[in-house]
Protein backbone atom coordinates (compact mmCIF):
# COMPACT_ATOMS: atom_id res chain seq x y z
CA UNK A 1 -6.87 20.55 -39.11
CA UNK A 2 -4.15 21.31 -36.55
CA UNK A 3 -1.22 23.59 -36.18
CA UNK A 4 1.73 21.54 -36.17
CA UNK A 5 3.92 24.26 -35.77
CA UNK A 6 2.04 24.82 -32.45
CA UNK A 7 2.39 21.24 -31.70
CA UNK A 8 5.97 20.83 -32.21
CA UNK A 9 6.72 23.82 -29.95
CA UNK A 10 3.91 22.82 -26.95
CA UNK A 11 6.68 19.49 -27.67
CA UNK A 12 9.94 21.26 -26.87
CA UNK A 13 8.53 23.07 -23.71
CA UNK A 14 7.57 19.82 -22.76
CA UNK A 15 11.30 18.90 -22.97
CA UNK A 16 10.50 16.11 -25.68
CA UNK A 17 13.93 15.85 -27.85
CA UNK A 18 13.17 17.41 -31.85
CA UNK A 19 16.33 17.53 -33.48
CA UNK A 20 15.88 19.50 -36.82
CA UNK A 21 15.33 16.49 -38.82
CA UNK A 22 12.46 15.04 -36.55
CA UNK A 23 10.48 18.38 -36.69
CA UNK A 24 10.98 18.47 -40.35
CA UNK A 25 9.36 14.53 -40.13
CA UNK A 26 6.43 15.64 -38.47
CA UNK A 27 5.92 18.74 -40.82
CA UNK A 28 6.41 16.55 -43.89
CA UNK A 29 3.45 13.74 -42.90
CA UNK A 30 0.39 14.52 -43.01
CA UNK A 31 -2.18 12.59 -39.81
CA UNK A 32 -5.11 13.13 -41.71
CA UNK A 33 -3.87 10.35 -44.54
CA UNK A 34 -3.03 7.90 -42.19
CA UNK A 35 -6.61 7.76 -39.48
CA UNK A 36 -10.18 7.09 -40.42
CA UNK A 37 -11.38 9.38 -37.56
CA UNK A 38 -10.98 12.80 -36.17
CA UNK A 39 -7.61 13.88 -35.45
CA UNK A 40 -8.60 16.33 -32.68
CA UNK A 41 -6.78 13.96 -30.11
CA UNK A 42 -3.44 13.89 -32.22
CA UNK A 43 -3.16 17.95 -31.48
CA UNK A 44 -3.91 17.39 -27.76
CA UNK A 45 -0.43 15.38 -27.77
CA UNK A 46 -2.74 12.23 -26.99
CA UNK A 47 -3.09 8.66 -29.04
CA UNK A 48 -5.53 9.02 -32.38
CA UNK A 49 -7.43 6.27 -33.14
CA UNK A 50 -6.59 5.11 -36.72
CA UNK A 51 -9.04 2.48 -37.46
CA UNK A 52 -11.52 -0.42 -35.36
CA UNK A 53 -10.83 -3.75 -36.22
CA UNK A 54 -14.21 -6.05 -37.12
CA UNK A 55 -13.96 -7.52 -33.71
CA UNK A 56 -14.59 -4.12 -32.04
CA UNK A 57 -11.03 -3.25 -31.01
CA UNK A 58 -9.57 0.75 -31.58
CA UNK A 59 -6.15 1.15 -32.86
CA UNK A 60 -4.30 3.76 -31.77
CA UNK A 61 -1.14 5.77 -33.52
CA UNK A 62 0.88 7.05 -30.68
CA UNK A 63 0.74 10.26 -28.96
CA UNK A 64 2.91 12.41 -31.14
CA UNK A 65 5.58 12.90 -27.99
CA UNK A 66 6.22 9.23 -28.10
CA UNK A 67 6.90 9.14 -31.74
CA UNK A 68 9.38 11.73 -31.34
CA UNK A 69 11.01 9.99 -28.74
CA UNK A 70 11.05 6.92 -30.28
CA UNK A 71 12.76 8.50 -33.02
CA UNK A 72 14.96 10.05 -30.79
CA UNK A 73 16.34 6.84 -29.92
CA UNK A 74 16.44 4.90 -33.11
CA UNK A 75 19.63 6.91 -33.81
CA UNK A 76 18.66 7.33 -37.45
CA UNK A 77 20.94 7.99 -40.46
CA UNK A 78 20.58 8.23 -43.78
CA UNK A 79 20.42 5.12 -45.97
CA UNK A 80 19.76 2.55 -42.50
CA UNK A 81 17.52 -0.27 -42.71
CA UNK A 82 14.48 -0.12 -40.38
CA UNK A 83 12.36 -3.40 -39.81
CA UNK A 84 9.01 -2.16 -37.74
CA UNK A 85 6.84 -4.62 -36.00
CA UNK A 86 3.65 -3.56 -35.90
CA UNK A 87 2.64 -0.26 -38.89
CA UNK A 88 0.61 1.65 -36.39
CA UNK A 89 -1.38 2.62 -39.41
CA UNK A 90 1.56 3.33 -41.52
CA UNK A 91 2.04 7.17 -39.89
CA UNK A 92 5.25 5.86 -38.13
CA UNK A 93 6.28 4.58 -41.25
CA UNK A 94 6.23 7.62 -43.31
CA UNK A 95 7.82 9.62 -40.12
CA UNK A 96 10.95 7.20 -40.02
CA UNK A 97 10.66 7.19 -44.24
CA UNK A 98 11.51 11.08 -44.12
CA UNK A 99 14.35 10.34 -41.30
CA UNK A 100 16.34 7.63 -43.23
CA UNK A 101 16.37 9.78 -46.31
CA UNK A 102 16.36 8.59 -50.65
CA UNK A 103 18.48 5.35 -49.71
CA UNK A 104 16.78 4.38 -46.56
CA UNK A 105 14.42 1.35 -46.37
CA UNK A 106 11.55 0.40 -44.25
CA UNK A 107 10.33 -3.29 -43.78
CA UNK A 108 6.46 -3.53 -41.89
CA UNK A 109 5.80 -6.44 -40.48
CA UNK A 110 2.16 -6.05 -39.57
CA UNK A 111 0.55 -9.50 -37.86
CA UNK A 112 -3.02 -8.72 -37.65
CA UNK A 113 -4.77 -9.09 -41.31
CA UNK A 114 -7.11 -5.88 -41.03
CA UNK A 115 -4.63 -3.77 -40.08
CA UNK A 116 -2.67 -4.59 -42.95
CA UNK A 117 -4.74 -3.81 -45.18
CA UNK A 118 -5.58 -0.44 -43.48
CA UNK A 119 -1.65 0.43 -43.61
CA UNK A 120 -0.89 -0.46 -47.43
CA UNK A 121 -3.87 1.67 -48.50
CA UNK A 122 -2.83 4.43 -46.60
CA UNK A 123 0.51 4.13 -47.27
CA UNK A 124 -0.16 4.02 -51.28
CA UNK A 125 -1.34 7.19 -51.08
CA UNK A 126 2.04 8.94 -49.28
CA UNK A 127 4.84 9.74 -51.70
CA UNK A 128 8.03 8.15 -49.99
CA UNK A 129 11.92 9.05 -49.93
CA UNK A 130 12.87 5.46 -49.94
CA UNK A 131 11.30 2.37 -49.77
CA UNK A 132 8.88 1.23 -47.58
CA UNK A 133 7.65 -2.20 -47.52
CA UNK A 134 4.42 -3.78 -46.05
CA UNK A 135 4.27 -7.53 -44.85
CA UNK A 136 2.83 -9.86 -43.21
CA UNK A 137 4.17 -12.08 -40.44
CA UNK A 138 4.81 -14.99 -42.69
CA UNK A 139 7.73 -13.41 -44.11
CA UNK A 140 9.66 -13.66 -41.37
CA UNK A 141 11.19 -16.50 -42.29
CA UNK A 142 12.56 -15.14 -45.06
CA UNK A 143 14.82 -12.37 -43.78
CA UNK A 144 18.40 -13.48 -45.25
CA UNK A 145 16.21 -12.78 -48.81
CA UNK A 146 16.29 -8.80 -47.97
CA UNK A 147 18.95 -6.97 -50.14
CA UNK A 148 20.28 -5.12 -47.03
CA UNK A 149 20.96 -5.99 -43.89
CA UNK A 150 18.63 -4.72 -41.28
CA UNK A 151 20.11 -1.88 -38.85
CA UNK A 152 17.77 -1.13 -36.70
CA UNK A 153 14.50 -2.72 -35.04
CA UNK A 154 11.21 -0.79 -34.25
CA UNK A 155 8.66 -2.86 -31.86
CA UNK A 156 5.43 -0.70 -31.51
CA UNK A 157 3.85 -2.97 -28.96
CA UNK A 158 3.87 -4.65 -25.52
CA UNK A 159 6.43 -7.90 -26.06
CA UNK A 160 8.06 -9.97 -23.34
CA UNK A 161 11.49 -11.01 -25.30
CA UNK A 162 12.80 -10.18 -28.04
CA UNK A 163 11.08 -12.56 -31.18
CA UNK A 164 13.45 -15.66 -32.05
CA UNK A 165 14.14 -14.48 -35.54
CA UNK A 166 15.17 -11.51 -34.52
CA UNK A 167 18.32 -13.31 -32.59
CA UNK A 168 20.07 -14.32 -35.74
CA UNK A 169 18.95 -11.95 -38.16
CA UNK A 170 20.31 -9.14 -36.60
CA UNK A 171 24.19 -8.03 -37.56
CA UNK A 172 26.43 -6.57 -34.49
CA UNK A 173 25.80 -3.58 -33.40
CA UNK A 174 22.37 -3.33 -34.66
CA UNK A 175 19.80 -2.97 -31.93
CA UNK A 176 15.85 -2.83 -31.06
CA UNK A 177 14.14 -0.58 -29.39
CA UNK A 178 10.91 -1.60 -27.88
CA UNK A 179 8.29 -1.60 -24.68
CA UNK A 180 8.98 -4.91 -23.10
CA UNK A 181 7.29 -6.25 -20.10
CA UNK A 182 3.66 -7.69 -19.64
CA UNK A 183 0.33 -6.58 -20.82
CA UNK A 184 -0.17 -3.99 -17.93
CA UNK A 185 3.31 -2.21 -17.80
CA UNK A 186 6.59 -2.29 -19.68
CA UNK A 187 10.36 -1.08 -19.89
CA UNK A 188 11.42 0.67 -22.59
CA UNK A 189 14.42 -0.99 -23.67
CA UNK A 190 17.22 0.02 -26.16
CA UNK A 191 18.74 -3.75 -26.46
CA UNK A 192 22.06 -4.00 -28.54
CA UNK A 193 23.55 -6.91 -30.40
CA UNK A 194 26.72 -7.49 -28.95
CA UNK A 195 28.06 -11.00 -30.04
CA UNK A 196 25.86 -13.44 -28.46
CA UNK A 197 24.27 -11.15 -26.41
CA UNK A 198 22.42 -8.27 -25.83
CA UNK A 199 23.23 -5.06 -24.07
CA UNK A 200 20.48 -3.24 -22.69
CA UNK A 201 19.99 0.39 -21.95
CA UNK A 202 16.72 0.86 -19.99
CA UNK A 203 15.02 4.04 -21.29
CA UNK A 204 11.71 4.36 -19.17
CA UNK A 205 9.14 2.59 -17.98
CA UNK A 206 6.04 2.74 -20.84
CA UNK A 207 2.55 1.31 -21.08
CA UNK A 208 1.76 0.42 -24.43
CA UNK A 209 -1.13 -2.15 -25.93
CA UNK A 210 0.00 -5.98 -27.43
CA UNK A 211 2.16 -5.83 -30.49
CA UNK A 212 0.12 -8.55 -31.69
CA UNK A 213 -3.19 -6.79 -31.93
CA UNK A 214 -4.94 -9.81 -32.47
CA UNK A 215 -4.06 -10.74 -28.85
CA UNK A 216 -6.18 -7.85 -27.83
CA UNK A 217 -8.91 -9.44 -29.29
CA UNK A 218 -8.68 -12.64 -27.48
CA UNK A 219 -11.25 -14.05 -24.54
CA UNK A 220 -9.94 -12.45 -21.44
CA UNK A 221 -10.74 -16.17 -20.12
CA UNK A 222 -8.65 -18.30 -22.26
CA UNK A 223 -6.46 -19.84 -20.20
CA UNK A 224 -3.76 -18.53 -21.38
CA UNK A 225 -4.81 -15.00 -21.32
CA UNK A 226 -5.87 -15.29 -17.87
CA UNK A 227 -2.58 -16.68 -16.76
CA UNK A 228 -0.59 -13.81 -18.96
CA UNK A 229 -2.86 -11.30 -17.20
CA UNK A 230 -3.11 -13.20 -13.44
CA UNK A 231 1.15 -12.83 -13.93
CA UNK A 232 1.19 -8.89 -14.71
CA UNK A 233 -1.14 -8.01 -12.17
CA UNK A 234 0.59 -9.92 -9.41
CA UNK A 235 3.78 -8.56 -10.28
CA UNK A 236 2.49 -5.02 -10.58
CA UNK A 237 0.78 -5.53 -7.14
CA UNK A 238 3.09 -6.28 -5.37
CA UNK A 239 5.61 -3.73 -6.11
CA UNK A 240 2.83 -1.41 -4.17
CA UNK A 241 1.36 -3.37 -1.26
CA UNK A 242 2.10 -6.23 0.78
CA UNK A 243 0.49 -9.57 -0.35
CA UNK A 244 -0.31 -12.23 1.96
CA UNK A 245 2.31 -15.30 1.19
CA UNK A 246 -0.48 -18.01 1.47
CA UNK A 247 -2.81 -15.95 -1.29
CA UNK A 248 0.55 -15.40 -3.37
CA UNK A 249 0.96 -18.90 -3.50
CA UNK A 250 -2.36 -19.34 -4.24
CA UNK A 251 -1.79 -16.85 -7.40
CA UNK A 252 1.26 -18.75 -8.57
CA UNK A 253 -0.42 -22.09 -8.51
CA UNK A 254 -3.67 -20.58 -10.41
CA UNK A 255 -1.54 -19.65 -12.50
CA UNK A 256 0.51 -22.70 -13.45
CA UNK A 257 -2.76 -24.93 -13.61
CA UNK A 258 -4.51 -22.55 -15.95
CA UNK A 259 -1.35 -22.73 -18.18
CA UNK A 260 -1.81 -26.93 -17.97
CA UNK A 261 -5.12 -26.44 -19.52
CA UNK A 262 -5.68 -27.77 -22.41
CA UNK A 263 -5.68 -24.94 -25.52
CA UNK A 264 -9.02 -26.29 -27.20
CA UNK A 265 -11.07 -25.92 -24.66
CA UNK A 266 -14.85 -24.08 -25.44
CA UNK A 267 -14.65 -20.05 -24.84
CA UNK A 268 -16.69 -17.94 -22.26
CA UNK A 269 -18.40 -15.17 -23.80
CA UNK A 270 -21.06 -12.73 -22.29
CA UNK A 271 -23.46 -15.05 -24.12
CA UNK A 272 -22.36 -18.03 -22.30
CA UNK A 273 -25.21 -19.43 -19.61
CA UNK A 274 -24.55 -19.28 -15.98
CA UNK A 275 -24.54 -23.70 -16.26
CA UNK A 276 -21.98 -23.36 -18.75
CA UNK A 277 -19.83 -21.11 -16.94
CA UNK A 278 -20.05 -22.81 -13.85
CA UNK A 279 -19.16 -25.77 -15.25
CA UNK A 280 -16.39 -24.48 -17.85
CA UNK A 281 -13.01 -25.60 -16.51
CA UNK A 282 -11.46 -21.98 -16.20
CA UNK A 283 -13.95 -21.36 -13.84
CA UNK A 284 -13.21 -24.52 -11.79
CA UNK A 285 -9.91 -23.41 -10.91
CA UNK A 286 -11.13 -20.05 -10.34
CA UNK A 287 -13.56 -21.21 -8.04
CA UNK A 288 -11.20 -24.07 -6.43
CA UNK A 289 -8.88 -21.06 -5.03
CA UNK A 290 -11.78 -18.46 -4.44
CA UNK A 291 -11.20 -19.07 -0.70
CA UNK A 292 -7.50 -17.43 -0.70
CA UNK A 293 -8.07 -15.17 -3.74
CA UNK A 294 -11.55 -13.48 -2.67
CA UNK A 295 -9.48 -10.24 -0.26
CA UNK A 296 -7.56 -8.98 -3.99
CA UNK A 297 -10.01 -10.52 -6.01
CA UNK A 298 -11.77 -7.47 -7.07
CA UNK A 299 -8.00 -5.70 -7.82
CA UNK A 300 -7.01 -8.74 -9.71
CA UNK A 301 -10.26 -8.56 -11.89
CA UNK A 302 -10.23 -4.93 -12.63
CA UNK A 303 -6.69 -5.26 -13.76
CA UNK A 304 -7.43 -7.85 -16.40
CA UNK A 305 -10.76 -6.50 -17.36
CA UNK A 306 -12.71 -9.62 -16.32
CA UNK A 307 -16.14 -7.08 -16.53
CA UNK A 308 -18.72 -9.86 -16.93
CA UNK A 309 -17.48 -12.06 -14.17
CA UNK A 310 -18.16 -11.08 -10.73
CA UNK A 311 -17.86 -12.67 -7.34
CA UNK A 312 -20.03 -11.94 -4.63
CA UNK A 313 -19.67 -13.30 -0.74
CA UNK A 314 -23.47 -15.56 -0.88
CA UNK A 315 -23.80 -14.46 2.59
CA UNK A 316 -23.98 -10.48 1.93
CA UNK A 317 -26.07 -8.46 -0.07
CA UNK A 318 -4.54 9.90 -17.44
CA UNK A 319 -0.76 11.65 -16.80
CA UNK A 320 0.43 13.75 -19.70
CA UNK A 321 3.22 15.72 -21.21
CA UNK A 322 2.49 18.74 -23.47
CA UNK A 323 -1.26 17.01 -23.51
CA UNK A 324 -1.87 13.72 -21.93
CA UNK A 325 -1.35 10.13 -23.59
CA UNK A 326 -1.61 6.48 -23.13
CA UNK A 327 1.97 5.56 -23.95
CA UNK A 328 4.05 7.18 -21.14
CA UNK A 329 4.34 6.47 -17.87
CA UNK A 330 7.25 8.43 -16.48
């Protein structure tokens, strides 16, 4: 077990804000009854893993200097209520339980099934001040049945814009704080409901994984995915070099045509025979532009982990704070 004493202070010289109230948080939850693994990393100031999903995929709880932050700029006060999307485990939970005090309530929505699960047994173990609630993405649509309005908005994942219930649910001057952007990068964004719209106060730029972790567990080479990913990594790319405007294009359209494809199409697994692939019509396209896209192919692949699909020319042979994390990119 860790010193969290030492933690919290490694935290401060790290100039993370810790208000009184946040450092008592952290004292008053224990990590241990909220991860199925070690929680060596979790002293380090890094991401712990909390639990792996059937399909293979690790879920992380956030470095311990993000949480605070986050906190930080939820603006907390007694009796508020919190809506999170996306439990984390339930260890964010129980931080922002101790934060909003005997009167304060916190609504999970939690979209992936295992995860669930994972956060309302861990959670029936932690004695709350208030109430925390666990629930599942179907009962979104039933918001105006809450008995208090909800105050403030917690996303713990990569989103592009802000979910559609969220646009008439929320009451003025509530807001959401959240990492929006693409699956490679994101802004942290503080975005306040003012009337009909929303005023933004831009808080950092972040790199956190889907808030839908059953997104991480789709085929990188559903066409969808692909285009998502194909999007990101042109954007991020070209904030650092120079692309060609004819293989830009040639991006761009890739992209459009991959979204055009039809949704039910079969999947490409590692499994999949070279016929199949070659024939599959993701790889069509693919192929179709391969002329333009072959100089920033191999970028372009690494960036959306496309690791079993290679293309060869047939005519040749971590940052960190008081530790280091996932979640921050300053």
């Amino acid at each position: 077990m860790g010193n969290i004493e030492e933690l919290l202070e490694s935290l401060k010289i790290a100039g993370v804000p810790l208000d009184k109230s946040i450092e008592k948080a952290f004292k008053s939850v224990k990590i241990e009854d909220f991860v199925e693994y070690s929680t060596e990393e979790f002293w380090q100031d890094k991401p712990v893993i909390f639990m792996t999903t059937k399909a293979g995929i690790v879920k992380n709880i956030s470095a311990p200097h993000m949480i605070a932050i986050l906190s930080h700029h939820l603006e907390i006060r007694n009796g508020l209520h919190l809506l999170l999307l996306g439990s984390k485990g339930g260890y964010i939970a129980a931080i922002l339980d101790q934060l909003l005090g005997v009167d304060g309530i916190v609504t999970i929505i939690e979209p992936h099934n295992e995860v669930l699960e994972h956060t309302r047994d861990a959670l029936e173990n932690y004695k709350s001040k208030g109430i925390i609630r666990v629930l599942s993405s179907s009962s979104m649509d039933y918001f105006e049945d809450f008995e208090k309005p909800i105050d403030r908005v917690l996303i713990t994942g990569a989103i592009r814009e802000i979910p559609g219930f969220l646009e008439t649910t929320l009451h003025e001057g509530a807001f959401i704080l959240g990492p929006f952007g693409g699956m490679l990068q994101q802004r942290l964004l503080k975005r306040e409901k003012n009337g009909e719209d929303w005023l933004d106060t831009d808080l950092g730029g972040v790199v956190f994984g889907p808030m839908d972790t059953i997104n991480a567990e789709r085929n990188p080479l559903e066409p969808q995915v692909l285009a998502e990913g194909l999007e990101d990594s042109l954007k991020l790319i070209s904030e650092i070099i120079e692309i060609d405007e004819s293989i830009y294009q040639s991006i761009e359209q890739l992209i459009v045509s991959l979204r055009e494809l039809p949704r039910d199409i079969p999947a490409i697994s590692e499994d999949t025979s070279e016929e199949e692939i070659l024939e599959h019509p993701v790889m069509d396209l693919i192929m179709s532009e391969m002329e333009f896209l072959a100089p920033i192919w191999p970028i372009l692949g690494h960036m959306i982990s496309m690791d079993f699909i290679t293309f060869e020319d047939s005519d040749d042979e971590d940052t960190s704070m008081a530790g280091g994390h996932e979640d921050l990119v300053p």
